[in-house]
Protein backbone atom coordinates (compact mmCIF):
# COMPACT_ATOMS: atom_id res chain seq x y z
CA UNK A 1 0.00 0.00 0.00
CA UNK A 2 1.40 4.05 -0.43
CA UNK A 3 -0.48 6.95 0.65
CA UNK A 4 -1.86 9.16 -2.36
CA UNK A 5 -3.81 12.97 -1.31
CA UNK A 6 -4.53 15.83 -4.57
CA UNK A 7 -4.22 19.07 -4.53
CA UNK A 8 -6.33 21.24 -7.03
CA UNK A 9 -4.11 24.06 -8.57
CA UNK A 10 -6.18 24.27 -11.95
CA UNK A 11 -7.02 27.83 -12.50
CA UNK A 12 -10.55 28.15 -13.52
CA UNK A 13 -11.25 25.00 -12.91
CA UNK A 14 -14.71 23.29 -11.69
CA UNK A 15 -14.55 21.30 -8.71
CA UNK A 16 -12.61 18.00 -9.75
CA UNK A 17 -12.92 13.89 -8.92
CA UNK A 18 -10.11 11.32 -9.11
CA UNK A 19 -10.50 8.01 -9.85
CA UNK A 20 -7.99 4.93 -10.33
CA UNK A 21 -8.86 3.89 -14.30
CA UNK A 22 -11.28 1.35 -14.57
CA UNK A 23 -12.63 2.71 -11.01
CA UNK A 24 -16.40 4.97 -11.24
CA UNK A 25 -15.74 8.34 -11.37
CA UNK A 26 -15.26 10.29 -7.97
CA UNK A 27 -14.12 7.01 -6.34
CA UNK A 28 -10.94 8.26 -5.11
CA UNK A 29 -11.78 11.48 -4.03
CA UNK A 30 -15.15 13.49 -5.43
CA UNK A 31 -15.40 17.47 -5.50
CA UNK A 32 -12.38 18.93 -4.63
CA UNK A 33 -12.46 22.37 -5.07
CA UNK A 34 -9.84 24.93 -6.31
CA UNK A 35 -6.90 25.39 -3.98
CA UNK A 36 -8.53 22.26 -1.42
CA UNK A 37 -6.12 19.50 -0.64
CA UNK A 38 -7.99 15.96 -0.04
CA UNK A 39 -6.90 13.63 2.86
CA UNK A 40 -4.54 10.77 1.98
CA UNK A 41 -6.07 7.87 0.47
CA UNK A 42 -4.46 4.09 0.31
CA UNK A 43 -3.96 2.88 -2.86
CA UNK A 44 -2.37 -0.50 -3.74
CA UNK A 45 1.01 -1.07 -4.61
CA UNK A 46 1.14 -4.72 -5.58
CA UNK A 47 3.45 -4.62 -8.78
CA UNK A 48 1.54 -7.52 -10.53
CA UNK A 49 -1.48 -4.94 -10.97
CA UNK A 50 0.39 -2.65 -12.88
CA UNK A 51 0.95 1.12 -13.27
CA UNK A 52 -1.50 3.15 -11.36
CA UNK A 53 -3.46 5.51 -13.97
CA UNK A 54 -5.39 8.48 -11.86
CA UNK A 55 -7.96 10.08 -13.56
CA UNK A 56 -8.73 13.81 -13.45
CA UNK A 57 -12.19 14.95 -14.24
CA UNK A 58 -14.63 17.75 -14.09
CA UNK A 59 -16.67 16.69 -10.98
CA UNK A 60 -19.93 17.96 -12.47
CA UNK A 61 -19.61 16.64 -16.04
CA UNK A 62 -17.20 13.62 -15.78
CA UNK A 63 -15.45 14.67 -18.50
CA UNK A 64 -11.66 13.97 -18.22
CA UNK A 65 -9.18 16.45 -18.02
CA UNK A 66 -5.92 14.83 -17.85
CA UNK A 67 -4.24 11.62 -16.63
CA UNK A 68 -1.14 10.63 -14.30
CA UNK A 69 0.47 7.16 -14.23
CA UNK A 70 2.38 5.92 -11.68
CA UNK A 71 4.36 3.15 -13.17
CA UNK A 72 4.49 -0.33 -11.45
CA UNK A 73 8.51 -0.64 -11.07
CA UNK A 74 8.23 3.11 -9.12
CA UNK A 75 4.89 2.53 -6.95
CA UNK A 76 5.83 4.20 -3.44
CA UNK A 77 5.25 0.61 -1.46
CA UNK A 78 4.40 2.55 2.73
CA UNK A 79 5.28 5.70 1.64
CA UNK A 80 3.04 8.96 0.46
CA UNK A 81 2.92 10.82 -2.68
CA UNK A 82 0.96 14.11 -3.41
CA UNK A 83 -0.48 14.51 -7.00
CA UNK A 84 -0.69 18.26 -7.41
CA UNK A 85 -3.22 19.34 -10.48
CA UNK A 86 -1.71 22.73 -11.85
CA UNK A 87 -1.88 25.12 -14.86
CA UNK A 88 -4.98 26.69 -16.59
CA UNK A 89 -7.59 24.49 -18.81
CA UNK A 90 -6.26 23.26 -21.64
CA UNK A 91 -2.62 23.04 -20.21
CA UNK A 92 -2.89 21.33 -17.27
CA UNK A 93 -0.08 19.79 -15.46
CA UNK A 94 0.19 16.78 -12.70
CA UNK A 95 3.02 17.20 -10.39
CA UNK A 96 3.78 14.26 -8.14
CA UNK A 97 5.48 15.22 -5.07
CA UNK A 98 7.16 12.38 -2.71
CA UNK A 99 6.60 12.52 1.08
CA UNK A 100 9.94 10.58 1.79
């Protein structure tokens, strides 16, 4: 398991929701609002499962605005990461950010 908590830096931006792909939408965290930072959230880290793709998306449409993998041979195994959404619409960013 690793530790993963968002911040939302998207200027202009809606409220957003995470999800894990393949996950429903808002599963990981739901509504996070400009400049919030959500509480840390466990996420697997068993290698055999693969990268970890997070999902960004407009909490009130569920459209997607960008993605962020975290590979399998560099998952954080009891550690925590912050994924920090950034930039304006249209160039966003992820930033990942290790707590160790």
């Amino acid at each position: 398991m690793f530790g993963a908590r968002v911040i939302n830096l998207l200027i202009g931006s809606t409220p957003i929701s995470v999800n894990l792909k393949g996950s429903a939408n808002g599963s990981f965290i739901n509504n996070l609002a400009y400049k919030a930072i959500s509480g840390f959230k466990d996420v697997s880290s068993a290698a055999s499962e693969g990268t970890k793709t997070f999902e960004f998306k407009n909490a009130i449409t569920g459209d997607l605005i960008t993605t962020f993998d975290v590979p399998d041979y560099d998952l954080p195994r009891f550690r925590n990461i912050t994924l920090v959404l950034s930039g304006t619409m249209g160039s966003e960013t992820v930033i990942r950010v290790n707590q160790y």
